[in-house]
N, C-alpha and C. Protein backbone atom coordinates (compact mmCIF):
# COMPACT_ATOMS: atom_id res chain seq x y z
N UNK A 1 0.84 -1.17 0.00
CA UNK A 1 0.00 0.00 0.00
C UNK A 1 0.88 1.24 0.00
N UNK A 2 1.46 1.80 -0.90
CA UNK A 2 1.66 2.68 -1.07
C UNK A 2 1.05 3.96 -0.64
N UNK A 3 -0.37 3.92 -0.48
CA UNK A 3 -1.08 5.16 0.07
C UNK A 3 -1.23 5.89 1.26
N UNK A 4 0.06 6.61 1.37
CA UNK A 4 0.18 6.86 2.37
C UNK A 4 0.40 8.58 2.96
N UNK A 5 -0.85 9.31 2.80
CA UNK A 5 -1.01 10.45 2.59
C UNK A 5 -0.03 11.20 4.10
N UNK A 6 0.56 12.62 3.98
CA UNK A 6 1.17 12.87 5.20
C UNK A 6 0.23 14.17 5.74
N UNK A 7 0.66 14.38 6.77
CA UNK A 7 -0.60 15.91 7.27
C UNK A 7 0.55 16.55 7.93
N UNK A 8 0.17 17.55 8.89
CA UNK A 8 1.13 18.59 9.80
C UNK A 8 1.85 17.56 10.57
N UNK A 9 2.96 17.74 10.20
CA UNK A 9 4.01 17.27 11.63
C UNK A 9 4.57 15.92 11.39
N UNK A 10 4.26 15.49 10.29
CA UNK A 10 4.43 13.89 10.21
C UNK A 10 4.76 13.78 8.42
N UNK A 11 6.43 13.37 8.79
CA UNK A 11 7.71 13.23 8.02
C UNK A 11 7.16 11.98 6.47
N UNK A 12 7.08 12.45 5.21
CA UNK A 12 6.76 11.04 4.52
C UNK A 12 7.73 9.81 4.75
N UNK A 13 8.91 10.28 5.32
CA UNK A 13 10.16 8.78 5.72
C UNK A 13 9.09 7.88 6.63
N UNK A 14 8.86 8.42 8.13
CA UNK A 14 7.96 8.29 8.65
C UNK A 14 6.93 7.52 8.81
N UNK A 15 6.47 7.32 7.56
CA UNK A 15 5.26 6.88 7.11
C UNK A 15 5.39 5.83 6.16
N UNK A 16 6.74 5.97 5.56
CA UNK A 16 7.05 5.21 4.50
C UNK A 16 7.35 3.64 5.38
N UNK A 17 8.21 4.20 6.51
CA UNK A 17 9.19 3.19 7.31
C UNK A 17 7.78 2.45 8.40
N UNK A 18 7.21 3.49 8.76
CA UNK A 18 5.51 2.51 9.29
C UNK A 18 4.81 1.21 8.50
N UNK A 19 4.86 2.05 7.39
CA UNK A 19 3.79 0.77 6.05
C UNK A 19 4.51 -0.41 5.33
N UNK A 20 6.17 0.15 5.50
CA UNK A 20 7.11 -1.35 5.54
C UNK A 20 7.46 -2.23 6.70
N UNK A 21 6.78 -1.54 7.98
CA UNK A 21 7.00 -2.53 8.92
C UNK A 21 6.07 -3.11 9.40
N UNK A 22 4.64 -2.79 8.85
CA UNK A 22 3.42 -3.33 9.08
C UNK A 22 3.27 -4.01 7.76
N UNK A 23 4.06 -4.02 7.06
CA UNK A 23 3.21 -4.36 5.37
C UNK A 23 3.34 -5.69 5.46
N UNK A 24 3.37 -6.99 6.22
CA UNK A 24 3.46 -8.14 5.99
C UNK A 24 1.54 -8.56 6.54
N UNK A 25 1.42 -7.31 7.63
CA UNK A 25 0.05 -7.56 8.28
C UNK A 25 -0.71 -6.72 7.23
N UNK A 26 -0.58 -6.26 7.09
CA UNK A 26 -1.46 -5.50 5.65
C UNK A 26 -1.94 -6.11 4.53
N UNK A 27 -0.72 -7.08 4.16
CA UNK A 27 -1.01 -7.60 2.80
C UNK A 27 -1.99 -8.55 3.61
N UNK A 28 -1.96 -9.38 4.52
CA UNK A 28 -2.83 -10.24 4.85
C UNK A 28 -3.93 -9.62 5.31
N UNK A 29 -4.38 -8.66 5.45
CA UNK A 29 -5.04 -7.98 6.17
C UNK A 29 -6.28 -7.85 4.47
N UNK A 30 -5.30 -7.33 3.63
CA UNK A 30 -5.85 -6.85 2.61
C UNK A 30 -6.49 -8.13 2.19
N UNK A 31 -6.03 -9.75 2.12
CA UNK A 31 -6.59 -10.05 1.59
C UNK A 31 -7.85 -10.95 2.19
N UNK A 32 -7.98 -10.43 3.74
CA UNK A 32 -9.28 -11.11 4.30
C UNK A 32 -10.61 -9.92 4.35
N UNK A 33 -9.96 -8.51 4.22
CA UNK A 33 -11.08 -7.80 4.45
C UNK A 33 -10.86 -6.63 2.76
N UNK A 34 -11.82 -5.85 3.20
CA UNK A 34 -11.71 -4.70 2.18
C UNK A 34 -10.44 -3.66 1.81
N UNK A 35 -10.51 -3.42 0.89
CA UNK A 35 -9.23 -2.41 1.34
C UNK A 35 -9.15 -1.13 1.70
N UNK A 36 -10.29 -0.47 1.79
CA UNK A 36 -10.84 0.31 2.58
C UNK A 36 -10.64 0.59 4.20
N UNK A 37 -11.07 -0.71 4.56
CA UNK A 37 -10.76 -1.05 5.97
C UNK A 37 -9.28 -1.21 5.84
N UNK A 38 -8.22 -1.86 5.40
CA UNK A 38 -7.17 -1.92 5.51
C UNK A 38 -6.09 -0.38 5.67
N UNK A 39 -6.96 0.66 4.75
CA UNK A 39 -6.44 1.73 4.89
C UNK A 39 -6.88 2.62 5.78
N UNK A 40 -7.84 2.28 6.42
CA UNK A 40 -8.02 3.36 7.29
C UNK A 40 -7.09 2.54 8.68
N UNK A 41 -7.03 0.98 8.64
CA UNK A 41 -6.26 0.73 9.74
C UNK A 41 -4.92 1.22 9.92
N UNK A 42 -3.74 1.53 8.31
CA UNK A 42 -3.12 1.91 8.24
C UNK A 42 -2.80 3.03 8.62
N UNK A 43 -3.80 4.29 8.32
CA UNK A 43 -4.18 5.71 8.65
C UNK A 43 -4.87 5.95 10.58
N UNK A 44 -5.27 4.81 11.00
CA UNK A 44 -5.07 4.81 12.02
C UNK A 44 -3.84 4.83 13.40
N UNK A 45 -2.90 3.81 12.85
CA UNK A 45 -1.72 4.04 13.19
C UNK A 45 -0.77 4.96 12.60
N UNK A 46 -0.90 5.66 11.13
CA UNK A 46 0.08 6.67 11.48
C UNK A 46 -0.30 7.75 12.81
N UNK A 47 -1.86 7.92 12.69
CA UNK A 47 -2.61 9.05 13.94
C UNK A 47 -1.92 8.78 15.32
N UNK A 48 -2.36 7.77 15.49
CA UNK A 48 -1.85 7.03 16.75
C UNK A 48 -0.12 7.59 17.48
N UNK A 49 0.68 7.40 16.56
CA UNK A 49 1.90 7.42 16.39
C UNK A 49 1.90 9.12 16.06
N UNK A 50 1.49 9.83 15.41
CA UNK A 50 1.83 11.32 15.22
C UNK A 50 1.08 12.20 15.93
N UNK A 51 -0.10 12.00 16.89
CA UNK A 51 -0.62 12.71 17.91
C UNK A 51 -0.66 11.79 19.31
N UNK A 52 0.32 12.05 20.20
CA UNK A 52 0.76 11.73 20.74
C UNK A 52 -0.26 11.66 22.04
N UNK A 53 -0.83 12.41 21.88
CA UNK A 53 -1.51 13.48 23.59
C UNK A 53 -2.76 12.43 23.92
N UNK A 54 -2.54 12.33 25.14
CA UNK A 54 -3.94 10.76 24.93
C UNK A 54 -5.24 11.81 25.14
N UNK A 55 -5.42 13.05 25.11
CA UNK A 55 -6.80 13.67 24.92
C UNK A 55 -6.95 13.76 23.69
N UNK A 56 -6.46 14.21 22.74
CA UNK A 56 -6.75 14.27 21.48
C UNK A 56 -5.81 13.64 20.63
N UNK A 57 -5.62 12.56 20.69
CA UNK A 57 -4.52 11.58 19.63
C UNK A 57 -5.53 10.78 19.10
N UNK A 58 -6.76 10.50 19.66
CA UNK A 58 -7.83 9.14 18.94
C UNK A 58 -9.02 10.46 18.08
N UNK A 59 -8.88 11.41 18.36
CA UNK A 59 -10.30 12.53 17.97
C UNK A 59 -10.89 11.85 16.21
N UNK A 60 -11.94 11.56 16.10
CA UNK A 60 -12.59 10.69 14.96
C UNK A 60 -11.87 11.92 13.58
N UNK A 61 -11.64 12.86 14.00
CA UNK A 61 -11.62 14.09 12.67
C UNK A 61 -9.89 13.39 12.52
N UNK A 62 -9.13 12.89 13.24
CA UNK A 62 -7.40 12.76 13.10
C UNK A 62 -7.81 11.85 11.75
N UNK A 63 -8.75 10.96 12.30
CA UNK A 63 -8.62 9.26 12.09
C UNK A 63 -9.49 9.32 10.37
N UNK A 64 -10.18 10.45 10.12
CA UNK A 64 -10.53 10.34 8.67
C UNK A 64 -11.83 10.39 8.34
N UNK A 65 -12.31 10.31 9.77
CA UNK A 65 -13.71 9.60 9.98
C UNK A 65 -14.65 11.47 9.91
């Protein structure tokens, strides 16, 4: 999955080096569910990982939703 959009504060290396170290669970991921769902799980953990603050690091607007 290459798709890996960046926002404020968060490096494309970053993001690149996230989706190659998850990409073994991804590809499997991709091929039991949608890929839809696969990308927002992806886009979940960059959030996770680039808003740090446990009050507003999960906020549904980070996550895409």
């Amino acid at each position: 999955m290459s798709d890996s959009p960046t926002s404020l504060g968060q490096s494309p290396e970053l993001a690149d080096q996230l989706a190659s170290f998850v990409s073994p669970l991804l590809q499997w991921l991709d091929s039991q569910l949608d890929q839809r769902l696969v990308r927002t799980f992806l886009r979940s953990l960059q959030a996770i990982l680039m808003l740090r603050h446990p009050r507003y690091g999960l906020l549904l607007s980070e996550l895409g939703a």
